[in-house]
Each structure stands twice: as C-alpha cells, then as structure tokens.
Protein backbone atom coordinates (compact mmCIF):
# COMPACT_ATOMS: atom_id res chain seq x y z
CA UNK A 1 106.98 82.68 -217.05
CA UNK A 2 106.94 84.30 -213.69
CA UNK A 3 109.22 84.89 -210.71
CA UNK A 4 108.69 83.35 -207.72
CA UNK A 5 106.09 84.22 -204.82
CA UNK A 6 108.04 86.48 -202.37
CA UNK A 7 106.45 86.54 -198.97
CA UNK A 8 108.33 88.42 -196.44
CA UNK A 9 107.57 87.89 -192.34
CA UNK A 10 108.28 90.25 -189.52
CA UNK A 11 107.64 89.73 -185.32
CA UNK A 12 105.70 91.66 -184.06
CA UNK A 13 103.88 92.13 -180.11
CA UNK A 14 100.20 92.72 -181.52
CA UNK A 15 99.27 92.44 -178.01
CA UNK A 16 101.11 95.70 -176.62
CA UNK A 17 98.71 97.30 -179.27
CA UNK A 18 95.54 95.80 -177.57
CA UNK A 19 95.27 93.89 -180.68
CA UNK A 20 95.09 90.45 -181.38
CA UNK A 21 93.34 86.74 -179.82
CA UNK A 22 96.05 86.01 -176.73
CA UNK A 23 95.38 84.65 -173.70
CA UNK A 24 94.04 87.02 -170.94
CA UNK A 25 94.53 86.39 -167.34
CA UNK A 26 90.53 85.74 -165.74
CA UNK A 27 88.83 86.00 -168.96
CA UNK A 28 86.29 83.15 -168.94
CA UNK A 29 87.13 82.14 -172.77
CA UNK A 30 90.85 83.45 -173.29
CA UNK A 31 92.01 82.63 -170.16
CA UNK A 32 92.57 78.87 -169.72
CA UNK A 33 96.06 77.83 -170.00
CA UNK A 34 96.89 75.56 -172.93
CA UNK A 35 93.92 76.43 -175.14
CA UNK A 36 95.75 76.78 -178.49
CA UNK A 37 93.28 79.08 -179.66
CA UNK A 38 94.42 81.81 -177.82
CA UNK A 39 98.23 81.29 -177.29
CA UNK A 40 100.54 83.25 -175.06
CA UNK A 41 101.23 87.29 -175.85
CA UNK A 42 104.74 88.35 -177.43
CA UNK A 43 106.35 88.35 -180.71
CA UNK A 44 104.43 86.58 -183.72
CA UNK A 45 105.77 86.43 -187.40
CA UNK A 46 103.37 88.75 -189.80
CA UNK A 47 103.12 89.03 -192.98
CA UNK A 48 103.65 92.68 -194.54
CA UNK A 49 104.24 91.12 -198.26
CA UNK A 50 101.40 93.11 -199.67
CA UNK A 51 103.74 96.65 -197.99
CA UNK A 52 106.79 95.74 -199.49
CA UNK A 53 107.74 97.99 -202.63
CA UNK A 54 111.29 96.45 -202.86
CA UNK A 55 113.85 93.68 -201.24
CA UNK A 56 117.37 93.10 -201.45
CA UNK A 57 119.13 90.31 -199.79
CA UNK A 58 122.54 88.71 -199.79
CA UNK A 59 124.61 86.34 -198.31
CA UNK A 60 128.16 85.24 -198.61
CA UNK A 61 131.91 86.48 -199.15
CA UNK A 62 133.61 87.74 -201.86
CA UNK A 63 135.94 85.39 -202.88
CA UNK A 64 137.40 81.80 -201.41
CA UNK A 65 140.63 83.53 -199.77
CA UNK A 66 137.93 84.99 -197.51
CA UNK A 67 135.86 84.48 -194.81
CA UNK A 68 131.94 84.28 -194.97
CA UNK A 69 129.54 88.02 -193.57
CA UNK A 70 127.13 88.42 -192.11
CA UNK A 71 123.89 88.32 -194.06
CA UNK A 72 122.20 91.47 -195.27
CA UNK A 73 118.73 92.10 -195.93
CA UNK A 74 116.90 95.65 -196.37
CA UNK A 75 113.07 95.66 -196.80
CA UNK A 76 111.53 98.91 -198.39
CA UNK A 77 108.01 99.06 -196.82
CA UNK A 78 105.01 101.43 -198.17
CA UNK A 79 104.70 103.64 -195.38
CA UNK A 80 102.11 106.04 -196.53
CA UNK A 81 99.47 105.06 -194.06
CA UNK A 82 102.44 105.34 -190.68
CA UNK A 83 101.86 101.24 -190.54
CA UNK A 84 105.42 101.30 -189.74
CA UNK A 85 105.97 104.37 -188.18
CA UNK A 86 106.50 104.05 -184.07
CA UNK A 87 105.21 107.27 -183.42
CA UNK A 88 101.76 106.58 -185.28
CA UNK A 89 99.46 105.60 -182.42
CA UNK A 90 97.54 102.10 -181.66
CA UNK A 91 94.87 103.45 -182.96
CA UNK A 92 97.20 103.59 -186.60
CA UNK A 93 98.79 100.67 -186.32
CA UNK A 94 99.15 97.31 -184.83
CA UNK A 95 103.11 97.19 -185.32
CA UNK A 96 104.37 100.59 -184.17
CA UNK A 97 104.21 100.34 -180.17
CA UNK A 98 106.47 97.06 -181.07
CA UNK A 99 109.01 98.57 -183.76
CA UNK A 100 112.05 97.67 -182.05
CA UNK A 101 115.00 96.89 -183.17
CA UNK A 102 116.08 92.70 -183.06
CA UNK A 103 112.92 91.69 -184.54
CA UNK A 104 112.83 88.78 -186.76
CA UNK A 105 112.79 88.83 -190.13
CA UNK A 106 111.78 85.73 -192.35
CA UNK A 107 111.48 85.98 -196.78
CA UNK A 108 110.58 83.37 -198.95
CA UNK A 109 110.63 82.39 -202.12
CA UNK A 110 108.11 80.14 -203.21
CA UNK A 111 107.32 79.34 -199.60
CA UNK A 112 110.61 77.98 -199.76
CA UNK A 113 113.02 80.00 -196.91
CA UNK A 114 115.81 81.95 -198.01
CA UNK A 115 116.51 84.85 -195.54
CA UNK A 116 116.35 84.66 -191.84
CA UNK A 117 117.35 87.43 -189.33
CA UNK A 118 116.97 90.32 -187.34
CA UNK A 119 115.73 93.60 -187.99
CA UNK A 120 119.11 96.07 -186.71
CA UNK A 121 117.87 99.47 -187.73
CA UNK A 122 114.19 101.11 -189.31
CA UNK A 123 115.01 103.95 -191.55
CA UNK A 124 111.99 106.30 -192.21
CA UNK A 125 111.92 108.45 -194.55
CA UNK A 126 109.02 111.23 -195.11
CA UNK A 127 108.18 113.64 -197.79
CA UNK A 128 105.74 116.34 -198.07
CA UNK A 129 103.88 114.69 -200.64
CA UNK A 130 102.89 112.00 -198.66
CA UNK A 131 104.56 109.06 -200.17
CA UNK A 132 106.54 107.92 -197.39
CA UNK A 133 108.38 104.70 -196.67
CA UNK A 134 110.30 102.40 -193.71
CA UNK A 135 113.31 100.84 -194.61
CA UNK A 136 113.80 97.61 -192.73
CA UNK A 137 117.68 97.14 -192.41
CA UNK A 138 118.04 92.91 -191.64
CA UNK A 139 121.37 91.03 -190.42
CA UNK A 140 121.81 87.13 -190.04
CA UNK A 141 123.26 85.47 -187.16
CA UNK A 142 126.22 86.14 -187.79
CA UNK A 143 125.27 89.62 -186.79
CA UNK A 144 125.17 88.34 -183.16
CA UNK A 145 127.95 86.31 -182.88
CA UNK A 146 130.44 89.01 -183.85
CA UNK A 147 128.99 90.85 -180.69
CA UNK A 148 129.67 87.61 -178.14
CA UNK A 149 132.69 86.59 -176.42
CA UNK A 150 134.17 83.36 -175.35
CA UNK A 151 135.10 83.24 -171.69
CA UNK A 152 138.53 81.90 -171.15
CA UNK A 153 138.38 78.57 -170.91
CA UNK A 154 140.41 75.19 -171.41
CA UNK A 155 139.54 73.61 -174.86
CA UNK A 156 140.58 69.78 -175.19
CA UNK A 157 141.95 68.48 -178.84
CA UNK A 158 138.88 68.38 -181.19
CA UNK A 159 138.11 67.78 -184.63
CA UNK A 160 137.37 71.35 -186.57
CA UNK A 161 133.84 70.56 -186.33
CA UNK A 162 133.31 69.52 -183.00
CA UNK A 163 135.54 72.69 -182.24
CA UNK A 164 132.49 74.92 -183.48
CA UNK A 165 130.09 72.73 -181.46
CA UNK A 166 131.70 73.15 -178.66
CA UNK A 167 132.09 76.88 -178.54
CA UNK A 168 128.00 77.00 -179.97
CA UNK A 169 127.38 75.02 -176.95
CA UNK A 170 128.68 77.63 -174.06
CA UNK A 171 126.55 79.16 -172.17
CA UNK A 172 127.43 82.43 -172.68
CA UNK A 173 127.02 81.74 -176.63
CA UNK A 174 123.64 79.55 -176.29
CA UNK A 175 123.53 78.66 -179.72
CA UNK A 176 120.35 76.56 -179.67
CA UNK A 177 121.30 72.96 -181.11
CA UNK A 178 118.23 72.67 -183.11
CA UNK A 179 119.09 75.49 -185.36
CA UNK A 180 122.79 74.21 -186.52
CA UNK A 181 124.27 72.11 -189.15
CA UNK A 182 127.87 71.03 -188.25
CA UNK A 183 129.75 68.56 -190.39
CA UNK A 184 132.66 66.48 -187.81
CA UNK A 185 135.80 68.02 -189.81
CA UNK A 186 138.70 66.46 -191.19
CA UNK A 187 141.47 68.14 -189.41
CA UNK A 188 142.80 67.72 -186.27
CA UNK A 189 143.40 70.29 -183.62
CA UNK A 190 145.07 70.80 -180.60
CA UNK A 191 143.69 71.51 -177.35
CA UNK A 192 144.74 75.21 -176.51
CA UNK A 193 143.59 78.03 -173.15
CA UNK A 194 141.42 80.14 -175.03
CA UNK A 195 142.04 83.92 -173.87
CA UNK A 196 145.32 83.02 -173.35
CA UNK A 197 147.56 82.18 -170.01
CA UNK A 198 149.58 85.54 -169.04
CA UNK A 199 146.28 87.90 -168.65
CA UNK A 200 143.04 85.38 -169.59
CA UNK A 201 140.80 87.68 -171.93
CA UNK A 202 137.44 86.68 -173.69
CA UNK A 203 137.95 86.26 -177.30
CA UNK A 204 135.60 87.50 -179.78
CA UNK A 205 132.97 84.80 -181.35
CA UNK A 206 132.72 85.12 -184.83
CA UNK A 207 136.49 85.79 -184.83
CA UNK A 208 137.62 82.65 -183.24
CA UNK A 209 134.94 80.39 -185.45
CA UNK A 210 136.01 81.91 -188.44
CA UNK A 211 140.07 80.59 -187.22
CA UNK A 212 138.81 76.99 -187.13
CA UNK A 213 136.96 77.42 -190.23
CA UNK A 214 140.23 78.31 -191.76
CA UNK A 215 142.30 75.09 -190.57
CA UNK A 216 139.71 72.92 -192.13
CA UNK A 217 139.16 74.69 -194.71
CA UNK A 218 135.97 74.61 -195.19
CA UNK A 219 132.66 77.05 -195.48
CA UNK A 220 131.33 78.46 -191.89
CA UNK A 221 128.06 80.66 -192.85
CA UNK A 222 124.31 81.05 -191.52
CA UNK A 223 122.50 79.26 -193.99
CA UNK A 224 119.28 80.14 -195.68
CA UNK A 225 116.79 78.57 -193.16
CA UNK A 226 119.31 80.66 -190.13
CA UNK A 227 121.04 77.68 -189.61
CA UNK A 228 124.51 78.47 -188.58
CA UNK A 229 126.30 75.57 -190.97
CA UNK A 230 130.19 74.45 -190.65
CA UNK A 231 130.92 72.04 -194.25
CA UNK A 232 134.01 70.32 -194.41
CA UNK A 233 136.21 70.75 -196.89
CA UNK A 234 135.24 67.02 -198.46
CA UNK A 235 131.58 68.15 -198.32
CA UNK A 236 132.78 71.08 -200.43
CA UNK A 237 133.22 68.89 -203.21
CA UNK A 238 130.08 67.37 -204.28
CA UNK A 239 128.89 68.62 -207.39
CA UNK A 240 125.38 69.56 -207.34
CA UNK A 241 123.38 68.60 -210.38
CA UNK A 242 122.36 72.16 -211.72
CA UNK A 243 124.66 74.09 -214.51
CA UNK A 244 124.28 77.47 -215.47
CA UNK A 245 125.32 77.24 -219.55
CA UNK A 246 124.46 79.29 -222.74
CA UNK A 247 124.04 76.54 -225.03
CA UNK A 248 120.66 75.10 -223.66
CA UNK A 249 122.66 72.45 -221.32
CA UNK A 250 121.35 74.41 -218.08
CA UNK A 251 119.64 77.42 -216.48
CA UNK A 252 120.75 80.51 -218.83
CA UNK A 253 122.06 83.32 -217.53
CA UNK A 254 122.25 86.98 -218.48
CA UNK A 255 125.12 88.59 -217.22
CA UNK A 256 128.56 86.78 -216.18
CA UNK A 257 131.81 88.37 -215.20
CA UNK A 258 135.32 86.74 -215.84
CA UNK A 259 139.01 87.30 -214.66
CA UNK A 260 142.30 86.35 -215.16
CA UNK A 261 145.49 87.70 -212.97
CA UNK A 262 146.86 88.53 -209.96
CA UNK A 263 143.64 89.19 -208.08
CA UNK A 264 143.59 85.67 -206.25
CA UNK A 265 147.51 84.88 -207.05
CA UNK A 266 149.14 83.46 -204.08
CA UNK A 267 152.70 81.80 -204.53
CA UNK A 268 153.93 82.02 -201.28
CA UNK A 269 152.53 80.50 -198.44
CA UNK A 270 153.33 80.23 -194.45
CA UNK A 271 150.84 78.14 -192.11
CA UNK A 272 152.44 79.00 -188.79
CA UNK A 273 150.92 77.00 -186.04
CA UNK A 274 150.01 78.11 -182.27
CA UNK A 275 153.27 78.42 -180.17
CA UNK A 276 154.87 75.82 -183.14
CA UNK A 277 156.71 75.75 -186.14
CA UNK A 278 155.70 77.49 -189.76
CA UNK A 279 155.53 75.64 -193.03
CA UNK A 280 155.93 77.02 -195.93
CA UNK A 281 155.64 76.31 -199.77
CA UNK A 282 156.16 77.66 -202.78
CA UNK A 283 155.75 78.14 -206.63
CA UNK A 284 159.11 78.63 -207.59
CA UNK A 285 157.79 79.50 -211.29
CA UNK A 286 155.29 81.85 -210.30
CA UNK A 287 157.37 84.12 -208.36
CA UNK A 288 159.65 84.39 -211.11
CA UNK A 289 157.22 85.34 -213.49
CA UNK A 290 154.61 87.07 -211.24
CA UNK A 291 157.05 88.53 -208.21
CA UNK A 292 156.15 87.24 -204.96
CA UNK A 293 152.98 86.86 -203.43
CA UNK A 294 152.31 86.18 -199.98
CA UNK A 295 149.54 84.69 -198.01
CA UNK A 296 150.14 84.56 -194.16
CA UNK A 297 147.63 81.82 -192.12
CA UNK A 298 149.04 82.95 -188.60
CA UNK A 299 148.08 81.13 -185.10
CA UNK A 300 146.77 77.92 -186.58
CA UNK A 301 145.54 75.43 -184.13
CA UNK A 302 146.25 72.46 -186.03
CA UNK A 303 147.78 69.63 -184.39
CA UNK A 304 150.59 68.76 -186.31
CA UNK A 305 153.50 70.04 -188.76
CA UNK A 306 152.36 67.57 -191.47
CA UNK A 307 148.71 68.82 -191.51
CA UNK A 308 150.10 72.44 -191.57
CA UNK A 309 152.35 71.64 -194.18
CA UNK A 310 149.57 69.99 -196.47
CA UNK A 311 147.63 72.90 -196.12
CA UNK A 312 150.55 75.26 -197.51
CA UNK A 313 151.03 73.10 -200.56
CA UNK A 314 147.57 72.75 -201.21
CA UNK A 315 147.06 76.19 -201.18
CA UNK A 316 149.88 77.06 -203.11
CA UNK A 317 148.84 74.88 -205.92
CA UNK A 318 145.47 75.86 -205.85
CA UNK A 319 146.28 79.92 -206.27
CA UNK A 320 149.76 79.56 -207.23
CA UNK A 321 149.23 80.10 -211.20
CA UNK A 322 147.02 82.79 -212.59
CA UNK A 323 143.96 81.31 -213.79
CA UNK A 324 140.78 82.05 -215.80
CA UNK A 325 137.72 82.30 -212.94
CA UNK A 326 133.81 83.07 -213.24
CA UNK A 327 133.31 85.19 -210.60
CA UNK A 328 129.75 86.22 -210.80
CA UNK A 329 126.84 84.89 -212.82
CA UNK A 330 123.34 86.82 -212.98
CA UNK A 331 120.17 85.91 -213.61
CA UNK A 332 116.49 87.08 -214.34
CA UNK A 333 114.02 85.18 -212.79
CA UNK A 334 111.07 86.35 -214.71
CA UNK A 335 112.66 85.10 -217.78
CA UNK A 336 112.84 81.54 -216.60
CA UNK A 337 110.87 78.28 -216.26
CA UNK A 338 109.44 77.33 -213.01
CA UNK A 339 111.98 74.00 -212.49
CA UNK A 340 115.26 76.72 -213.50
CA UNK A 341 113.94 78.92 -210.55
CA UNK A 342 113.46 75.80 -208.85
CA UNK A 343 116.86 74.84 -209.77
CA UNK A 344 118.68 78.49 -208.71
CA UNK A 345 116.88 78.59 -205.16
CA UNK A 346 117.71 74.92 -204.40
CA UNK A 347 121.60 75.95 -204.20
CA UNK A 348 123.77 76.94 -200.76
CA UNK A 349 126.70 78.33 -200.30
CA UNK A 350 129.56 76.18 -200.82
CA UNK A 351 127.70 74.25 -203.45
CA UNK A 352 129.54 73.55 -206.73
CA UNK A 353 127.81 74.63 -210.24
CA UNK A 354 129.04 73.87 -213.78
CA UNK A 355 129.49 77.04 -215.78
CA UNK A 356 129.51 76.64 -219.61
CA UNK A 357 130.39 79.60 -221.87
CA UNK A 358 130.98 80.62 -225.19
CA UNK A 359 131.53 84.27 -225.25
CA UNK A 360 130.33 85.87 -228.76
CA UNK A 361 129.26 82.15 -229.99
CA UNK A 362 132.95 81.60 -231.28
CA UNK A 363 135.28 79.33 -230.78
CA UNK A 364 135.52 76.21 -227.88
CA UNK A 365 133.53 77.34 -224.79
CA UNK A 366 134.88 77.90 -220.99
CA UNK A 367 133.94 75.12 -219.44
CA UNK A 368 134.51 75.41 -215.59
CA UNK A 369 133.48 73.68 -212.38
CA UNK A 370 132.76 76.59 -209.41
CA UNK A 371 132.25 76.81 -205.91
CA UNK A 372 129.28 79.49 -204.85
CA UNK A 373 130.61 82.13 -202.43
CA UNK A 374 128.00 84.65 -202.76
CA UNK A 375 124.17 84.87 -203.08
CA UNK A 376 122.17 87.73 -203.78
CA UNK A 377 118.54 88.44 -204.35
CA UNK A 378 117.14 92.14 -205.78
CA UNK A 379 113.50 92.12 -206.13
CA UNK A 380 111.58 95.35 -207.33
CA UNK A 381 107.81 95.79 -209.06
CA UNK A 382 109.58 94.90 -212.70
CA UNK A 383 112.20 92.60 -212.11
CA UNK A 384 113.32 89.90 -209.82
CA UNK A 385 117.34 89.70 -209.78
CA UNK A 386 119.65 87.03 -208.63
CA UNK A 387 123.58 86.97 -208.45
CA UNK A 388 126.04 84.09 -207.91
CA UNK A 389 129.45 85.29 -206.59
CA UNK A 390 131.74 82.32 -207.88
CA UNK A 391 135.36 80.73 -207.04
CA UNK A 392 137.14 78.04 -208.19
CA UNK A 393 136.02 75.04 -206.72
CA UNK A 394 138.33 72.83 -204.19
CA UNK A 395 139.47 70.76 -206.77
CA UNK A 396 141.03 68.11 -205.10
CA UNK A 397 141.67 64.48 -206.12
CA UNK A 398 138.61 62.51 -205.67
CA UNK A 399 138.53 58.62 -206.91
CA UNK A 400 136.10 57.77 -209.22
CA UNK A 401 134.76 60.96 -209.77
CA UNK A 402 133.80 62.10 -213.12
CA UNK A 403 135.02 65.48 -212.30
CA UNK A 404 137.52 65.62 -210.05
CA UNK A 405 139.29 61.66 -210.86
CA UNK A 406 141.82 62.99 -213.28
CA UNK A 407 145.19 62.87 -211.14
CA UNK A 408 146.40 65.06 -214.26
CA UNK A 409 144.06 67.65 -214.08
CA UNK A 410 143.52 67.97 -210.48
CA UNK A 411 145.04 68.89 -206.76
CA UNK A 412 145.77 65.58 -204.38
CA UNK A 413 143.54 66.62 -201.09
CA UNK A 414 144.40 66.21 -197.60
C-alpha cells in the first residue's frame, strides 16, 4: 500500500529569466505567430514536486451553523540551492525574477486536482548551516472575493442561485463562467438596491454571497478543481456511496472525534427578513431543560413570511435537541488500498458519508449519516494525513429514500 502521487504546480514567467522556448519578436524560427511550439511569454504552471519537503492543505468550515473559508494551502519548498529565493540571480534560478505574490498554485493527488489557488505570501527562512527553505503560503478564491465589492446596483427577484450568478457575472467581479458550478436554488428572493437607498455604498463580495447562501441553505465554497460551487440545499442530500466504518463495511479510519451538548444547540430561532417581518420558532422543551439558546438570521432576502418561517422551524428542529455528532474522522493514506484512497479523494464538500462505529468493540455501534464540512490534507516524507470535519447531515424528508424516507425519524424539508 502506498499514498497517492502528490504533484504540486506553481506559475511562473521563465521568460523574464531569459529562460525558456517563447516566441521572440523577428526571430526566423520563434517568431511566427501561432506556431504552438513556441507559445506566447508569461506565467506557465511548473512543477517543483521533486522541492517540496512538506504540504498542508484544507478547505472548508467548521461546523454547519457556519459559513465556508477560504482555502488554505502552505507548500514547504527545499531551498538550499536559492531556487526560490528572489534575490538569487538568473543565473540561480529560473523562478526568482518571477516570485511574486498571486501566483497560481495547482496540487494533485493522483493526477486527480484537489487544491487550486494563489500564492499570497513566500516565507524564507535561512540558517547558517545551509539548510534553508521557502514557505509557499496558498489561498483559494475565496481569497479574492472577500477583497471585491459590489457596486450599488438594482437586483430583480431571483432564485438563490441565479442570485450568485448574477453578482459572479458583474463586471467589476468578472468571475469567468467557465470556472463555476451553480445549482438554480430552491428559495425565492426578493429583488432589493444593493448598497442601500439613503447613501448607496458597495457591499463586500464574499459577504453578500455568503447572505444568499444562508437563505437557501445550502453549501457556497471553491471547490477542489477552483470552481466557485453554490449546492442547493436538495443537492445536499444525496448520499454518496462511500462509508467510513470499523467493521470492514468501508474505508477504516484511525482517529474520530465525537460530541454531545450544547456546542451546536440552538432552540430559539428568529429569521427576520429585509425591511419585513421576523419569524420565530421554538423548542419549548429544550429551553426548559437546556436554558435558551438563540440563533439570529438577520436581513434575509427571502421573499416571503412562509419561506422565512419554514426556515426557523427547520432549523429549530434540526439543532433544537442535543445530539450525538461525528465531527472529525482521520485517516492514513499509506495504510490503505488504492480504490479507499480512490474512494476518500472522490468526496466534496457538502457530500454525505455513512459513519459506522463501535467504540472499544462493545455494545451496538453509532451508526450516523454526515454531511462533510471540512477537508484537510497533511503530507510529510513519512506520512500522508487526511481529515474530514463532519456535521449532521440535512436530514430532511425525502420519499423513497432508504435513508432519509422515514417520516418518524426524519425533518419534513422545505
């Protein structure tokens, strides 16, 4: 057993180092236009796997009553040689002249994608002894939307998802269309003057996506390929095929963490909408055993009282009663077969995973179905690491599923 391949891509300008097969203005080979041989100067992905001593990467939030960060990725690169070192000379290295901050950063796995972003900051660190290294310090897209503003502007009444297309598509956003994955949404909002009507004022990106993520609710992240993805809360639902269980039923795992309290307790609830009403609900039993509890959703663009209102119950009953939750499930990849890595690296965010458990081998196990809200890679020399940070899934009433088609057992959706 082995982990998987890890190859990790940065951009860099080998032309402003005089290095590198570009086209050349009046060069009698290099210089016709369209010859693919010799392509057009700038920034081209390459690979520094063989440089890389360790990686860490993660993506995610930490728990469902939040909203998704940006992506973080930090490279440690062997710098012994001042490869990666802007101060080394062209003569040193190709990279240097071109180590810049905002350069793209692609890993994978397997050839298979699972980090994209840009470089924000290169951390070097010396010694005397030689052994130096560069820290690459990586953030997704999300990264750059949290520095863009929205210009005030009229927004018509949209569905949740065509909300987020809409904003991607302004032009002082320029979110290209070919790298996005946006479900339609279920709920219904209403058109509103962004930046306000007294004294118009651009609104933060990220900020305002993140609202309309919330009124769905559903899962706003950039996804593993750098997709910026928007599922709907339906889509939310669909139980993948992989399980992570102890008793040879799916991939094993070798750490998992457990809770059961207050730490996601919510029994009262207020969804107050944009210059509207509030609705509120409540679990009567909970407060009188747990005190209350309150979660706030303030400034919510939904259309109508009844939507806002089925979005308080819902949430009550989904948080209003303490519950048992697997929160975080780790694995070793060098201890698994090729089809469980396989398996682990085929999952997104938002994707719902069986857990089965039998802590100590006694007694009936903890059998639970779980929504991913976190995923994290560590990779050093010895040891390739990966962490699922876990929720409990959106268990809403679904009809004829073998899962969720219990009316018993489960929450009526909306």
């Amino acid at each position: 057993m082995a982990a998987p391949t890890v190859k990790v891509e940065i951009a860099f300008d080998l032309s402003a180092a005089g290095q590198g097969n570009f086209l050349t203005l009046d060069d009698p080979v290099r210089g016709e236009l369209g010859n693919a041989t010799y392509p057009l100067a700038g920034d081209t992905l390459q690979d520094v796997s063989e440089y890389v001593r360790s990686i860490r990467w993660r993506r995610g939030r930490s728990n469902a009553l939040e909203r998704f960060q940006a992506g973080a990725c930090d490279v440690t690169l062997d710098n012994r040689t001042r490869l990666f070192d802007p101060t080394a000379g062209t003569a040193v290295s190709p990279y240097g002249v071109s180590l810049k901050p905002r350069k793209e950063i692609v890993v994978t796995l397997d050839d298979q994608t699972e980090f994209v972003g840009q470089v924000e900051d290169w951390d070097l660190a010396y010694t005397v002894s030689g052994d130096s290294t560069t820290l690459a310090k990586a953030a997704d897209g999300f990264a750059l939307l949290s520095q863009q503003t929205i210009s005030p502007h009229l927004a018509t009444a949209q569905t949740t998802g065509q909300r987020v297309a809409a904003i991607l598509d302004r032009a002082e956003i320029g979110w290209s269309g070919a790298r996005r994955d946006i479900d339609t949404g279920l709920a219904d909002l209403v058109g509103e003057n962004i930046g306000g009507t007294t004294s118009p004022a651009p609104v933060n990106a990220l900020t305002y996506l993140q609202r309309v993520e919330a009124d769905e609710p559903g899962a706003l992240f950039i996804a593993k390929n750098g997709f910026l993805t928007f599922r709907q809360r339906t889509d939310l639902q669909q139980v993948t095929t992989v399980s992570f269980a102890d008793d040879g039923t799916g991939v094993p795992f070798t750490t998992i963490a457990v809770e059961y309290g207050t730490e996601q307790l919510r029994n009262s609830v207020e969804v107050s909408r944009l210059n509207a009403g509030t609705a509120v609900a409540s679990d009567a039993a909970s407060q009188a055993d747990y005190g209350v509890i309150a979660y706030e959703q303030r400034d919510s663009l939904l259309d109508s009282a009844t939507q806002a209102q089925s979005l308080a119950d819902w949430l009550v009953n989904l948080y209003g009663q303490p519950q048992l939750r697997i929160n975080e499930v780790g694995f070793v990849l060098n201890s698994l077969s090729p089809s469980q890595v396989s398996d682990l690296l085929s999952l997104e965010l938002g994707d719902a995973v069986q857990v089965v458990y039998t802590p100590n081998g006694i007694g009936d196990p903890i059998d639970r179905y779980v929504a991913i809200d976190s995923i994290e890679h560590e990779i050093s020399p010895s040891q390739h690491r990966m962490v699922f940070g876990l929720s409990q899934t959106i268990g809403a009433f679904v009809l004829n599923s073998d899962v969720f088609g219990e009316l018993d057992d489960d929450i009526l959706g909306f």
